[in-house]
C-alpha atoms as a PDB file:
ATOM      1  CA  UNK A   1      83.426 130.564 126.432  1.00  0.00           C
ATOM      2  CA  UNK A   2      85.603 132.311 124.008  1.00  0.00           C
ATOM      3  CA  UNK A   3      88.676 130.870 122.364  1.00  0.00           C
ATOM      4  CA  UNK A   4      91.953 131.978 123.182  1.00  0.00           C
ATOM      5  CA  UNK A   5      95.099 132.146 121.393  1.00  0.00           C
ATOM      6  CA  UNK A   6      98.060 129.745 122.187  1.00  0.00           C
ATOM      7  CA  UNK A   7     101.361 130.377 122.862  1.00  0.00           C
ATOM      8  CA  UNK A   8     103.915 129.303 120.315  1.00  0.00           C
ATOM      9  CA  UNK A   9     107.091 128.252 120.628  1.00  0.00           C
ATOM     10  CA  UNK A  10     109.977 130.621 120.648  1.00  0.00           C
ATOM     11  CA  UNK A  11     113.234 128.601 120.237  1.00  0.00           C
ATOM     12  CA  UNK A  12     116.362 130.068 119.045  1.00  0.00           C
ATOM     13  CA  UNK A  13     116.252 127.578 115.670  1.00  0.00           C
ATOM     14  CA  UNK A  14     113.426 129.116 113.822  1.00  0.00           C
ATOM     15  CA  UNK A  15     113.392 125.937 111.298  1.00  0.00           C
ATOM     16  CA  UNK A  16     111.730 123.377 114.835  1.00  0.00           C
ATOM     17  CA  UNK A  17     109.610 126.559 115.701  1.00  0.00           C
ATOM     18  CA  UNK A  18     107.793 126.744 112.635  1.00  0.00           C
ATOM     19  CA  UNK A  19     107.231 122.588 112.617  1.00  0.00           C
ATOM     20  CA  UNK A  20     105.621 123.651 116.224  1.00  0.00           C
ATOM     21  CA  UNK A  21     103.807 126.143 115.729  1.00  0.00           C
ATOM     22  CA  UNK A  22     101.827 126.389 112.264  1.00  0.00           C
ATOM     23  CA  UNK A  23      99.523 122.968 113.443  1.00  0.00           C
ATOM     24  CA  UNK A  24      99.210 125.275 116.421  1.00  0.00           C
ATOM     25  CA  UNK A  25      97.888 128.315 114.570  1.00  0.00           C
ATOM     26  CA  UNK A  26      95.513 125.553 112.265  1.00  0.00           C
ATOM     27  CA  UNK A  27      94.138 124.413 115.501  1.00  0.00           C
ATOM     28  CA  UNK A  28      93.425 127.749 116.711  1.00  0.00           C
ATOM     29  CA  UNK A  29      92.184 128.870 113.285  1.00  0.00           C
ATOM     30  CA  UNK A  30      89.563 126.167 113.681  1.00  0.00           C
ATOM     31  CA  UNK A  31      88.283 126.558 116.819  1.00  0.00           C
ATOM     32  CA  UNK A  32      87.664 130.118 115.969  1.00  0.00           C
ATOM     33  CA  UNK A  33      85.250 129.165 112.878  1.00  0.00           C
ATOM     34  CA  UNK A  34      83.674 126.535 115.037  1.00  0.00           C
ATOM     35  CA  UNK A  35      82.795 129.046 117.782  1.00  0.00           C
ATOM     36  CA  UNK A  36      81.486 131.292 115.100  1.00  0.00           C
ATOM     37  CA  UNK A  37      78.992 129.083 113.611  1.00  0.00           C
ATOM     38  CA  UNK A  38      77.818 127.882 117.015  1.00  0.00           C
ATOM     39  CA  UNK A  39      76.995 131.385 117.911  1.00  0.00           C
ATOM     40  CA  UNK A  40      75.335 131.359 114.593  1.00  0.00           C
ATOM     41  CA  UNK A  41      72.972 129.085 115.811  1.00  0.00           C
ATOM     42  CA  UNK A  42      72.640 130.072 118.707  1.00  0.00           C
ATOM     43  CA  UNK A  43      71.123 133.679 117.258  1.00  0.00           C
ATOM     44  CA  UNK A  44      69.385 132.365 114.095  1.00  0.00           C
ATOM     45  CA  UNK A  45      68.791 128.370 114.752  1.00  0.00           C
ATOM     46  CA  UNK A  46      66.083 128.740 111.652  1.00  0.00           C
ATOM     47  CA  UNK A  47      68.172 130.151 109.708  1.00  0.00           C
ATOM     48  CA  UNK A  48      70.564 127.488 109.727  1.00  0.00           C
ATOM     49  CA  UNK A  49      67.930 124.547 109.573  1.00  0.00           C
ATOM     50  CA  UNK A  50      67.820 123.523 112.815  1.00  0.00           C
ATOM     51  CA  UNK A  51      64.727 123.121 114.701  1.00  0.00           C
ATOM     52  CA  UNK A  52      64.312 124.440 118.477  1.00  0.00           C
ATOM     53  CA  UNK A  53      63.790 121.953 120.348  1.00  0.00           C
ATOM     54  CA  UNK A  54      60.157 123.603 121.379  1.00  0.00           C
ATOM     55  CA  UNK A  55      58.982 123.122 117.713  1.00  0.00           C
ATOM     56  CA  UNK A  56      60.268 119.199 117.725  1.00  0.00           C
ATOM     57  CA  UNK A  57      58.263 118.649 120.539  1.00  0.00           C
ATOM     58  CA  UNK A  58      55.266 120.029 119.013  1.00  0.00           C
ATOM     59  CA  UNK A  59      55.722 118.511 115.654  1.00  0.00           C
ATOM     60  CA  UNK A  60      55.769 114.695 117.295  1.00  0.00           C
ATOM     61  CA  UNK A  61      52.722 116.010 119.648  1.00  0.00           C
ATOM     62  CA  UNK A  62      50.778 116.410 116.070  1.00  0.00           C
ATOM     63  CA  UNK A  63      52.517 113.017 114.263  1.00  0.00           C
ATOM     64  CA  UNK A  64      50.979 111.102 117.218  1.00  0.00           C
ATOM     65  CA  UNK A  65      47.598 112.883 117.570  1.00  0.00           C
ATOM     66  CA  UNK A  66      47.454 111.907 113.385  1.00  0.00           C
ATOM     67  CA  UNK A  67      48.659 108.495 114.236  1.00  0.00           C
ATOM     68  CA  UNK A  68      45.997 107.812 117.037  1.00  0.00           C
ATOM     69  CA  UNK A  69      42.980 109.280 114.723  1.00  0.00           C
ATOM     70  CA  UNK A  70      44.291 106.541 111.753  1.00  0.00           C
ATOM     71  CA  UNK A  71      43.843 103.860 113.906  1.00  0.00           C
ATOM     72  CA  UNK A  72      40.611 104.630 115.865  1.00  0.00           C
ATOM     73  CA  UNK A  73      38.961 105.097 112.265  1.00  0.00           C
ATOM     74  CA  UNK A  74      40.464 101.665 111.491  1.00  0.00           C
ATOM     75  CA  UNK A  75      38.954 100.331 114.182  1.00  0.00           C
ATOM     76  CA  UNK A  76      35.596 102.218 113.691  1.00  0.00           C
ATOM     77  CA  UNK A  77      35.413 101.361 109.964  1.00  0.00           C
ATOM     78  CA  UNK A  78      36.225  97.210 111.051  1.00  0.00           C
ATOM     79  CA  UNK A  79      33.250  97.749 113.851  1.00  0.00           C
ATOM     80  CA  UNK A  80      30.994  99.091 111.217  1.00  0.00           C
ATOM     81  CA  UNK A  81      31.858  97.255 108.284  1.00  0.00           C
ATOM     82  CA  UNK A  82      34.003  94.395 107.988  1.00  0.00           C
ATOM     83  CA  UNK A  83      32.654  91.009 108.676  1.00  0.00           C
ATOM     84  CA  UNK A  84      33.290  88.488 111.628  1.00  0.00           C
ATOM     85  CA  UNK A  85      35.311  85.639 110.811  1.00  0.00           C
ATOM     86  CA  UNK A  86      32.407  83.266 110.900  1.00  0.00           C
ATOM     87  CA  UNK A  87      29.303  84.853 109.063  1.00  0.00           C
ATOM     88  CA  UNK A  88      26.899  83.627 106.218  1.00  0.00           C
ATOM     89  CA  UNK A  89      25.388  85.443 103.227  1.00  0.00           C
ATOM     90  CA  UNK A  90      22.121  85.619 101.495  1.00  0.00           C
ATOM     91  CA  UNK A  91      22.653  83.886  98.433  1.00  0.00           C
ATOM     92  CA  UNK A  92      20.918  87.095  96.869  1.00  0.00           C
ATOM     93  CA  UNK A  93      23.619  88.960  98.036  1.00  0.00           C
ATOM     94  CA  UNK A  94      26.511  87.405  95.984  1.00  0.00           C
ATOM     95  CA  UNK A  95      26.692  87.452  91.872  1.00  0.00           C
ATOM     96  CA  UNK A  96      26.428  84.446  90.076  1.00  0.00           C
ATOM     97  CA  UNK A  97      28.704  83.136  87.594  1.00  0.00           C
ATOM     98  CA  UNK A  98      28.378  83.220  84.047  1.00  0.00           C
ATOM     99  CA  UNK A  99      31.205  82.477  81.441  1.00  0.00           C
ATOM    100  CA  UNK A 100      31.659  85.413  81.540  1.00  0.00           C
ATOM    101  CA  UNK A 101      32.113  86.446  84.957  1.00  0.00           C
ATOM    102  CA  UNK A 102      32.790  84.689  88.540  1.00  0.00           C
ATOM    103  CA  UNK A 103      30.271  83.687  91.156  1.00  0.00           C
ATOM    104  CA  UNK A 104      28.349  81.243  92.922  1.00  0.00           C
ATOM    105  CA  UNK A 105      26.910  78.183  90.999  1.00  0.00           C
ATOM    106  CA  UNK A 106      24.417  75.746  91.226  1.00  0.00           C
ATOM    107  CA  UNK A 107      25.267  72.060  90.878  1.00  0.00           C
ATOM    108  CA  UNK A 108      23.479  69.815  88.448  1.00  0.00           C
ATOM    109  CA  UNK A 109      23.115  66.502  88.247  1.00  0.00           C
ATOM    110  CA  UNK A 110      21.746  66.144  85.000  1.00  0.00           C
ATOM    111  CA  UNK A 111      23.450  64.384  82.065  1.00  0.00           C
ATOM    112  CA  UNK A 112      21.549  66.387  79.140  1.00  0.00           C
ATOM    113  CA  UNK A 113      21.176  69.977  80.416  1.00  0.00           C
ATOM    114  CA  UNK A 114      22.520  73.260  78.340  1.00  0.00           C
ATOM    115  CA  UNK A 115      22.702  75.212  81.211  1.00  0.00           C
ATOM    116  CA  UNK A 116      26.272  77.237  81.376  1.00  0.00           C
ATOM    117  CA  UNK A 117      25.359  79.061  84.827  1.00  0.00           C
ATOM    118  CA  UNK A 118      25.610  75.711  86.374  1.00  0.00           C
ATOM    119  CA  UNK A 119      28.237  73.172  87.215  1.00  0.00           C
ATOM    120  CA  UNK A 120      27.847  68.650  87.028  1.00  0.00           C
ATOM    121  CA  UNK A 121      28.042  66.795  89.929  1.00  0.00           C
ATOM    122  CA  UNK A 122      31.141  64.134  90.066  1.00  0.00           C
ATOM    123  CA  UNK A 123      27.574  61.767  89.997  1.00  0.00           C
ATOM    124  CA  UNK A 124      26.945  63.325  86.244  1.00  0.00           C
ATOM    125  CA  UNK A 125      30.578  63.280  84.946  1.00  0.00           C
ATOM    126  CA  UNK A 126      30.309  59.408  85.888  1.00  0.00           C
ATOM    127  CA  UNK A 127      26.875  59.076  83.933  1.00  0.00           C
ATOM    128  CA  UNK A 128      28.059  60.667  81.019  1.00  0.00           C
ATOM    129  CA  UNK A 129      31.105  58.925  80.855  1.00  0.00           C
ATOM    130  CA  UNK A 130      29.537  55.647  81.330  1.00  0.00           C
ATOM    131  CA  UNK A 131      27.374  56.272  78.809  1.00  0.00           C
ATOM    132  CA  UNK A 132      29.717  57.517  76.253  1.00  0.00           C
ATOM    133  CA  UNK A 133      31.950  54.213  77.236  1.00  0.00           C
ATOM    134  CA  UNK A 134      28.087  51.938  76.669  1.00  0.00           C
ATOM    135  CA  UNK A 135      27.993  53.575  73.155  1.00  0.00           C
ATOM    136  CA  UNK A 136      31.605  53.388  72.046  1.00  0.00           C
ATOM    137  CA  UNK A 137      31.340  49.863  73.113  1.00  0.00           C
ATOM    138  CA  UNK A 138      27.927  49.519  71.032  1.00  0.00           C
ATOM    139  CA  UNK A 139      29.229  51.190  68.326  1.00  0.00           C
ATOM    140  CA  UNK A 140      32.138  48.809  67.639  1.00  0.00           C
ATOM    141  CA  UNK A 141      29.996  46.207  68.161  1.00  0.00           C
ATOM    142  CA  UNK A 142      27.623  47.156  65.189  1.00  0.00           C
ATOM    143  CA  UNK A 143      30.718  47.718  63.563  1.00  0.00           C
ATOM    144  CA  UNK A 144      31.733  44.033  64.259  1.00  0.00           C
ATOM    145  CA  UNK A 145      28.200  42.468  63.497  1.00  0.00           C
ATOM    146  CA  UNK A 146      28.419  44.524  60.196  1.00  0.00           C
ATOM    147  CA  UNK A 147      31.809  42.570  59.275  1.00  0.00           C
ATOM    148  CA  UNK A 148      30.311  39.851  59.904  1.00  0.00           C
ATOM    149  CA  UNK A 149      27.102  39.874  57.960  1.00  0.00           C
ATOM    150  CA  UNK A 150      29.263  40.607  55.276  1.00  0.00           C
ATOM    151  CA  UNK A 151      31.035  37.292  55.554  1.00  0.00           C
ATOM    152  CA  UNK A 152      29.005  34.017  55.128  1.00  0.00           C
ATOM    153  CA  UNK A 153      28.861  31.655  58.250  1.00  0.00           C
ATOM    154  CA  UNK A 154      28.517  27.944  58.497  1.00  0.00           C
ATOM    155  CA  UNK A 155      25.397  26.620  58.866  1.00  0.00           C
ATOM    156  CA  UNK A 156      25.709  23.667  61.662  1.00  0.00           C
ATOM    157  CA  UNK A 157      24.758  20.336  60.593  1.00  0.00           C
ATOM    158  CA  UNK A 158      23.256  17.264  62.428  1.00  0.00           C
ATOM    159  CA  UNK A 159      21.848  14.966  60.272  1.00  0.00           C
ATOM    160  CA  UNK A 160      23.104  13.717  56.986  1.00  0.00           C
ATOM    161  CA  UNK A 161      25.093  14.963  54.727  1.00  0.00           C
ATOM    162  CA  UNK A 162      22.599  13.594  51.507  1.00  0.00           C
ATOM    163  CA  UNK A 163      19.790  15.532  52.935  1.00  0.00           C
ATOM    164  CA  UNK A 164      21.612  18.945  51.857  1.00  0.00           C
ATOM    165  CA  UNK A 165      20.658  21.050  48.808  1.00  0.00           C
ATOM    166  CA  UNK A 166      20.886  24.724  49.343  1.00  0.00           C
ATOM    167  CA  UNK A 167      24.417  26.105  47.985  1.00  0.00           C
ATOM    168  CA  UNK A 168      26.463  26.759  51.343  1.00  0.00           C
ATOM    169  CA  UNK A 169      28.587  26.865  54.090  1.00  0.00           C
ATOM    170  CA  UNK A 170      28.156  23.579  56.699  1.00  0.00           C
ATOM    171  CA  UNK A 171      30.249  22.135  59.870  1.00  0.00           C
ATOM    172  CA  UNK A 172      28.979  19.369  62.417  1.00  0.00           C
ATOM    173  CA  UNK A 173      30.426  16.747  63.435  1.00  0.00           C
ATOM    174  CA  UNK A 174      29.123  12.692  63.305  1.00  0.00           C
ATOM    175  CA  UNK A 175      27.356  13.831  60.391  1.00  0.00           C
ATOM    176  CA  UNK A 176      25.611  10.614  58.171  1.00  0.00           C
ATOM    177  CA  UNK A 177      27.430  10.213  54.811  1.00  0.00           C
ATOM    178  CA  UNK A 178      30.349  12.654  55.895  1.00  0.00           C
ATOM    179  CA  UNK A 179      33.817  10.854  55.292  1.00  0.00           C
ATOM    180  CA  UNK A 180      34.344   9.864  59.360  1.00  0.00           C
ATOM    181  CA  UNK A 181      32.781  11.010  62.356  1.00  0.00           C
ATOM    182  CA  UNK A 182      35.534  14.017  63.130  1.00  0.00           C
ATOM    183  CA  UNK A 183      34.571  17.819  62.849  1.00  0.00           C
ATOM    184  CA  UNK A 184      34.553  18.958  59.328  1.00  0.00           C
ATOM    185  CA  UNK A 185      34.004  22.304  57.295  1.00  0.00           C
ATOM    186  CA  UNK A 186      31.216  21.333  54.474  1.00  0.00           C
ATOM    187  CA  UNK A 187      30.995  23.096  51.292  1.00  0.00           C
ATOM    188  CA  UNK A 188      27.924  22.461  49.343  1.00  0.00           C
ATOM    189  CA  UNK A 189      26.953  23.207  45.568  1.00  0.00           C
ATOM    190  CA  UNK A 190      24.195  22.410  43.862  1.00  0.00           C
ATOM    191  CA  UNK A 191      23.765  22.714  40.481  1.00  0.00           C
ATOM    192  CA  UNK A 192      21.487  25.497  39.132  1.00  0.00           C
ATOM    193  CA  UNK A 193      19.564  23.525  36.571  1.00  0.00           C
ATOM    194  CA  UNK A 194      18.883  20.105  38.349  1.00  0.00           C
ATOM    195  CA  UNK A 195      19.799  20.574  41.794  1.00  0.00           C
ATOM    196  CA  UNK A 196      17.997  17.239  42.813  1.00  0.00           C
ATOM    197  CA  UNK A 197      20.484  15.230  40.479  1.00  0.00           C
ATOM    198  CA  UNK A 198      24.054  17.016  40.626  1.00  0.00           C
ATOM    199  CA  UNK A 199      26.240  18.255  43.442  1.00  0.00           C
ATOM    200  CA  UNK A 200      29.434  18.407  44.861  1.00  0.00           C
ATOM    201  CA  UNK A 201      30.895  18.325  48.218  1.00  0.00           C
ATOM    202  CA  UNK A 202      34.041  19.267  49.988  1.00  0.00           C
ATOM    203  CA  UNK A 203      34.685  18.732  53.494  1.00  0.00           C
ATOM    204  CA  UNK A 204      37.836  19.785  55.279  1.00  0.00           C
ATOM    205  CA  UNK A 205      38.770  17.821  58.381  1.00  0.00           C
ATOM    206  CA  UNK A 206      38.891  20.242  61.584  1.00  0.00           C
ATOM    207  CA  UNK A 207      42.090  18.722  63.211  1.00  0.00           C
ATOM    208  CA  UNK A 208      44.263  18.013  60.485  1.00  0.00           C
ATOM    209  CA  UNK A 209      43.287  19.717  57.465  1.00  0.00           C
ATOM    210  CA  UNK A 210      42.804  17.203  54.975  1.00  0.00           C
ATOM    211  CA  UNK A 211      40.161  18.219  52.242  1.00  0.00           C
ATOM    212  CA  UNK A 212      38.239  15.406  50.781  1.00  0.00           C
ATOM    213  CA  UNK A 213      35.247  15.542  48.228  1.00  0.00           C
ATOM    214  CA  UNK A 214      32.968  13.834  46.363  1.00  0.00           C
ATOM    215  CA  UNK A 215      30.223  14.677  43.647  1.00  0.00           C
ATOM    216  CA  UNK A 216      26.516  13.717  42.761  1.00  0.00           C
ATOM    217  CA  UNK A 217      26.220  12.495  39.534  1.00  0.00           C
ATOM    218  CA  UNK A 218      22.842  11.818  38.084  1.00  0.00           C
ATOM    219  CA  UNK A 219      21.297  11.444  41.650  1.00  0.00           C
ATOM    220  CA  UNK A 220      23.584   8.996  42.824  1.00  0.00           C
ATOM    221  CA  UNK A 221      26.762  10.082  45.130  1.00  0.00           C
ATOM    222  CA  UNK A 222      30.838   8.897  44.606  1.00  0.00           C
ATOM    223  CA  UNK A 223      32.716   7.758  47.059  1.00  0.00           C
ATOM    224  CA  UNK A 224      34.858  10.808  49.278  1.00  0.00           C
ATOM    225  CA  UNK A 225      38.166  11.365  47.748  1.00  0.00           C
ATOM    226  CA  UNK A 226      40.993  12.983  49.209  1.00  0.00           C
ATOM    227  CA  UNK A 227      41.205  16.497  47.277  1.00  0.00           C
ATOM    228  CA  UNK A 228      44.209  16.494  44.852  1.00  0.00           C
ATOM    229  CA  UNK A 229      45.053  13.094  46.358  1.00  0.00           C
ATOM    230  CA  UNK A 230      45.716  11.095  43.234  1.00  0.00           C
ATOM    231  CA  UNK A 231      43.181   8.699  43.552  1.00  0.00           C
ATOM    232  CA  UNK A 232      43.569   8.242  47.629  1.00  0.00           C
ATOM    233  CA  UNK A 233      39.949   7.554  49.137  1.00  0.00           C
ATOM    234  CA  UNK A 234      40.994   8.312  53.002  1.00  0.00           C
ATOM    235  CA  UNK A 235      43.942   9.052  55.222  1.00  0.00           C
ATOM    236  CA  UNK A 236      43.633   7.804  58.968  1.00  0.00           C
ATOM    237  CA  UNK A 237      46.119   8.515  61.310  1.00  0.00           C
ATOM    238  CA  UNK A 238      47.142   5.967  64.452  1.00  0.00           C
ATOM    239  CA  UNK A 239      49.723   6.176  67.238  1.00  0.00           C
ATOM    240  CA  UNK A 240      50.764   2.666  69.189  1.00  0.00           C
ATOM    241  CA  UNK A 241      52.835   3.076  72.566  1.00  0.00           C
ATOM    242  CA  UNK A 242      54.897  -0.200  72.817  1.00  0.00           C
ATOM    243  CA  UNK A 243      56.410  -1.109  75.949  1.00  0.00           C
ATOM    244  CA  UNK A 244      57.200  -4.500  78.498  1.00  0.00           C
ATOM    245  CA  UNK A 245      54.364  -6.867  78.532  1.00  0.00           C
ATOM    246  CA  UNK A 246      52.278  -4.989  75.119  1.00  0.00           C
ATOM    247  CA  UNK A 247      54.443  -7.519  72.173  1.00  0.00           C
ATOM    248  CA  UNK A 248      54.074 -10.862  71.985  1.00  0.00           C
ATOM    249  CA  UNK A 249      56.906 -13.042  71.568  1.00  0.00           C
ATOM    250  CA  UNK A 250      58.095 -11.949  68.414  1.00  0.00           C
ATOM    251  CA  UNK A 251      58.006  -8.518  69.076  1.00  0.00           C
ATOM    252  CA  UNK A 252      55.032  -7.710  67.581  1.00  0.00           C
ATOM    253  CA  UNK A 253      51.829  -5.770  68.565  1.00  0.00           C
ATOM    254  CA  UNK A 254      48.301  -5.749  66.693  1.00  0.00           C
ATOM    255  CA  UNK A 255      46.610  -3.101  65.643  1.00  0.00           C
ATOM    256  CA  UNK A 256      42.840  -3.098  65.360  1.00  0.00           C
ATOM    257  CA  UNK A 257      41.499  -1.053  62.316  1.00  0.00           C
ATOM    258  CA  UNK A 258      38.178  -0.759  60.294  1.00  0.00           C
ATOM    259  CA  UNK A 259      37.895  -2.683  57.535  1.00  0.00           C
ATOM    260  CA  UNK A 260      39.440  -1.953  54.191  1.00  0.00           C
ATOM    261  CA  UNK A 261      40.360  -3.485  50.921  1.00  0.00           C
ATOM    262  CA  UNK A 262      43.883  -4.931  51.804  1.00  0.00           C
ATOM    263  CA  UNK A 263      44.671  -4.449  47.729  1.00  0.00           C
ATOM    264  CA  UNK A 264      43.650  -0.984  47.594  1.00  0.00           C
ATOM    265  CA  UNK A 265      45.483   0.435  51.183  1.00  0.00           C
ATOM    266  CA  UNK A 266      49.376   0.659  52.112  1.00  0.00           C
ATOM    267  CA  UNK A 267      50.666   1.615  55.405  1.00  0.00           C
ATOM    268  CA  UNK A 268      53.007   4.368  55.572  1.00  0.00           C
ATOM    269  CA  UNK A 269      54.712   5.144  58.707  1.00  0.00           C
ATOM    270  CA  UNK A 270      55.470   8.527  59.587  1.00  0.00           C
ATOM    271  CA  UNK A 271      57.714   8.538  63.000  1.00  0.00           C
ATOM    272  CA  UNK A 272      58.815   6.692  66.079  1.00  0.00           C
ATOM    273  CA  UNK A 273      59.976   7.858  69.490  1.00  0.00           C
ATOM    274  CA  UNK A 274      62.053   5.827  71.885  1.00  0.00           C
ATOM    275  CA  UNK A 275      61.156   6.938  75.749  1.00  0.00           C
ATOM    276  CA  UNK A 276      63.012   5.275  78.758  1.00  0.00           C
ATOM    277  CA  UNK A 277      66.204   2.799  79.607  1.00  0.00           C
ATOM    278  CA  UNK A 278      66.552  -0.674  79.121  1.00  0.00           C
ATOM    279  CA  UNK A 279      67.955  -3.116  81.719  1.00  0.00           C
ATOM    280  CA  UNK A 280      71.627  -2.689  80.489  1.00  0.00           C
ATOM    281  CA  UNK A 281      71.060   1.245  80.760  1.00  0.00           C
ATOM    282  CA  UNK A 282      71.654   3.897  77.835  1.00  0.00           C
ATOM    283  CA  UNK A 283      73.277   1.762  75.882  1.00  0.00           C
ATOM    284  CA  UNK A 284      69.757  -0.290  75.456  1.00  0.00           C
ATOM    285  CA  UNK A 285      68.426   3.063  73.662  1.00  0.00           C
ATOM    286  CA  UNK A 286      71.641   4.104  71.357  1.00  0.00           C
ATOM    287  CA  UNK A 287      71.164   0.139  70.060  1.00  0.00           C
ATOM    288  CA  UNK A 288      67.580   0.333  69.213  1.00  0.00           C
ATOM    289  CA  UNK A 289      67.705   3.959  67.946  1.00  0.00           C
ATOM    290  CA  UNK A 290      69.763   2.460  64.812  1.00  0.00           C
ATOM    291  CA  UNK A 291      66.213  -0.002  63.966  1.00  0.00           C
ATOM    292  CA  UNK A 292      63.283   1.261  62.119  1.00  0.00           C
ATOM    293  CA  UNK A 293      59.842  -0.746  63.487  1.00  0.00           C
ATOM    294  CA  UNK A 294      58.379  -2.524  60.714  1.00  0.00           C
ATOM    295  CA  UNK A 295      54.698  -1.422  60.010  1.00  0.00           C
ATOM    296  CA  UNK A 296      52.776  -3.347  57.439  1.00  0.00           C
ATOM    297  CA  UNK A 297      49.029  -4.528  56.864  1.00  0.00           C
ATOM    298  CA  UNK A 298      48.571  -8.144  57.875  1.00  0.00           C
ATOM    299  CA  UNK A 299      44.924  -8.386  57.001  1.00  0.00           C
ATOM    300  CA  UNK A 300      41.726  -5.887  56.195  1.00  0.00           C
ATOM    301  CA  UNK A 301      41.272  -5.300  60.058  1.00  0.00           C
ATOM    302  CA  UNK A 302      44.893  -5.582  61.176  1.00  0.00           C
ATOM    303  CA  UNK A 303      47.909  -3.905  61.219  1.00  0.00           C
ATOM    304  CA  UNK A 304      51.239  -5.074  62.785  1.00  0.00           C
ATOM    305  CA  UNK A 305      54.191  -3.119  64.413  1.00  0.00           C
ATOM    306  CA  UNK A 306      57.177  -4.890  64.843  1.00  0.00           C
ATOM    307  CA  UNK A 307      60.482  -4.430  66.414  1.00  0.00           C
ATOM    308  CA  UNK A 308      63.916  -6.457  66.546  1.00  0.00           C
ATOM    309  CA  UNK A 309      64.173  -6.501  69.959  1.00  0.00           C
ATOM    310  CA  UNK A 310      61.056  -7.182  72.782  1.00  0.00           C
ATOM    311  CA  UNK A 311      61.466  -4.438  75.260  1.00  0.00           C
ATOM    312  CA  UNK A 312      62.524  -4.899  78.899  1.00  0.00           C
ATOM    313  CA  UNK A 313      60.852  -2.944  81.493  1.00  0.00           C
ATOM    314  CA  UNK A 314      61.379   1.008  81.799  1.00  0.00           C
ATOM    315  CA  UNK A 315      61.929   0.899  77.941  1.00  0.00           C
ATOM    316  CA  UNK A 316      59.042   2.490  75.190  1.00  0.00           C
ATOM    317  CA  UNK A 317      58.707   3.118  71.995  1.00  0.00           C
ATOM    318  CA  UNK A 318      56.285   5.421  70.200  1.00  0.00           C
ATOM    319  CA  UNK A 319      54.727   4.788  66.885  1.00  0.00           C
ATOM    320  CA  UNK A 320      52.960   6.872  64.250  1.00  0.00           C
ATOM    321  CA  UNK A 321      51.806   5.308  60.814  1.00  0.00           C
ATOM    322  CA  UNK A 322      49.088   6.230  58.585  1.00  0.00           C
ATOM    323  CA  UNK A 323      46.598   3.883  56.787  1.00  0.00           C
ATOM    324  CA  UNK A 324      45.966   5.205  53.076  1.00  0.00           C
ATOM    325  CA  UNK A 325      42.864   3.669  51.463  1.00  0.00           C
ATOM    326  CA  UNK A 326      42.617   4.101  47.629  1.00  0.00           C
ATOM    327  CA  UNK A 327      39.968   4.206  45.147  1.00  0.00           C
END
């Protein structure tokens, strides 16, 4: 179809013509280059890059014809070559590991091999550990048992006291010739010329600590002495719960002791503890906190507590007093 010209306006004002008619003469101009270059194509569509539609069609006959050969060898090469999902191995067929490289490994129980191509169990890690833990445990056990033979131990004793003679550490309790029946630590010396004839003894009481001793003189033992005591033989400690129905009339209760020698001994008391309500209520308690008991020695077997006031029922008193026996 070939482009024709357009009219343009012819108005007596040339000034409106022109506004007309020059986007007129650009649309014409236009059209004309456009028709040109189509015939262009038209004549030489290679040289202007385009591709006849006869050699498109060819060129995606070929693509496909390359695309259908890729996947057939795909699928060949998988038919021939690659593995099913579920398949096994010959062990000869795969490497094995090294530290080196990766690869299959044998597991090992074993708690002492040097293999490094092989891998332990859970069962050997559990051996080994245990057994590391038994020695660890052993070893601060020797450790332990090596403190201690480094420390000298007391050498428990059941008999008597007098029958001792090698230098020492002793404990026992109820022990003949010991100063009372309690638990005590025994220290023993004898001496390195005439063992049979002079020694000394200390023994420390187990509950309260008291150290008494005493020494062999020419064969023939002194009495136990309290250690740094000034001159005090023993030290024995009592408690007396006084309550309703426990005092006699005079407010008094007895206290049954060993014998002692009522000119060497004094009576010390050490505390008192007032438990309970009396039959007029607190006031009973705030009264008799105010009054000491009285504890003295009435004769070698006897001591006496004594209060003010003889208790009513629901009212106690606690007492603590020592007996002190001097040389």
């Amino acid at each position: 179809m070939s482009i024709k010209e357009p009219r343009k306006f012819v108005p007596t004002d040339q000034g409106h013509a022109d506004v007309l008619n020059i986007p007129i003469t650009t649309l014409y101009e236009n059209d004309r280059e456009l028709a040109a270059q189509v015939e262009s194509i038209r004549s030489d569509p290679a040289g202007n890059g385009v591709v006849p539609k006869e050699a498109f069609d060819q060129y995606k006959q070929e693509t496909q014809t390359q695309i259908n050969t890729a996947l057939q060898t795909a699928k060949d090469y998988t038919r021939d070559y690659a593995a099913p999902k579920s398949h096994t191995h010959l062990a000869s067929d795969l490497p094995s590991a090294s530290t080196q490289a990766r690869g299959i490994v044998q597991l090992n129980t074993s708690t002492s091999s040097t293999a490094t191509d092989q891998a332990a169990t859970p069962s050997a890690v559990k051996a080994a550990y245990e057994a590391a833990n038994a020695a660890n445990l052993a070893a601060a056990a020797a450790e332990n048992n090596a403190k201690n033979a480094s420390m000298p131990r007391a050498t428990r004793v059941i008999g008597d006291l007098n029958s001792v003679i090698e230098n020492g550490f002793y404990d026992g309790s109820s022990m003949a010739n010991a100063p009372s029946t309690e638990w005590y630590y025994v220290e023993h010396i004898s001496h390195s010329q005439n063992p049979g004839a002079w020694r000394l003894q200390r023994a420390t009481n187990f509950y309260d600590g008291v150290t008494y001793w005493r020494q062999m003189r020419n064969a023939v033992w002194t009495a136990w002495q309290i250690f740094g005591g000034g001159g005090v033989k023993k030290v024995t400690r009592y408690s007396v719960d006084m309550y309703n129905g426990t005092q006699d009339d005079d407010g008094i209760v007895s206290v049954t002791i060993p014998a002692v020698d009522p000119n060497k001994t004094s009576i010390n008391l050490t505390g008192y503890y007032l438990d309970g309500f009396g039959p007029y209520g607190p006031n009973d308690k705030i009264w008799f906190d105010a009054k000491t008991p009285a504890v003295y020695l009435y004769n070698a077997t006897t001591v006496r507590v004594r209060t003010t006031y003889k208790f009513k029922s629901g009212l106690d008193i606690y007492v603590y007093f020592e007996v002190i026996e001097h040389n």
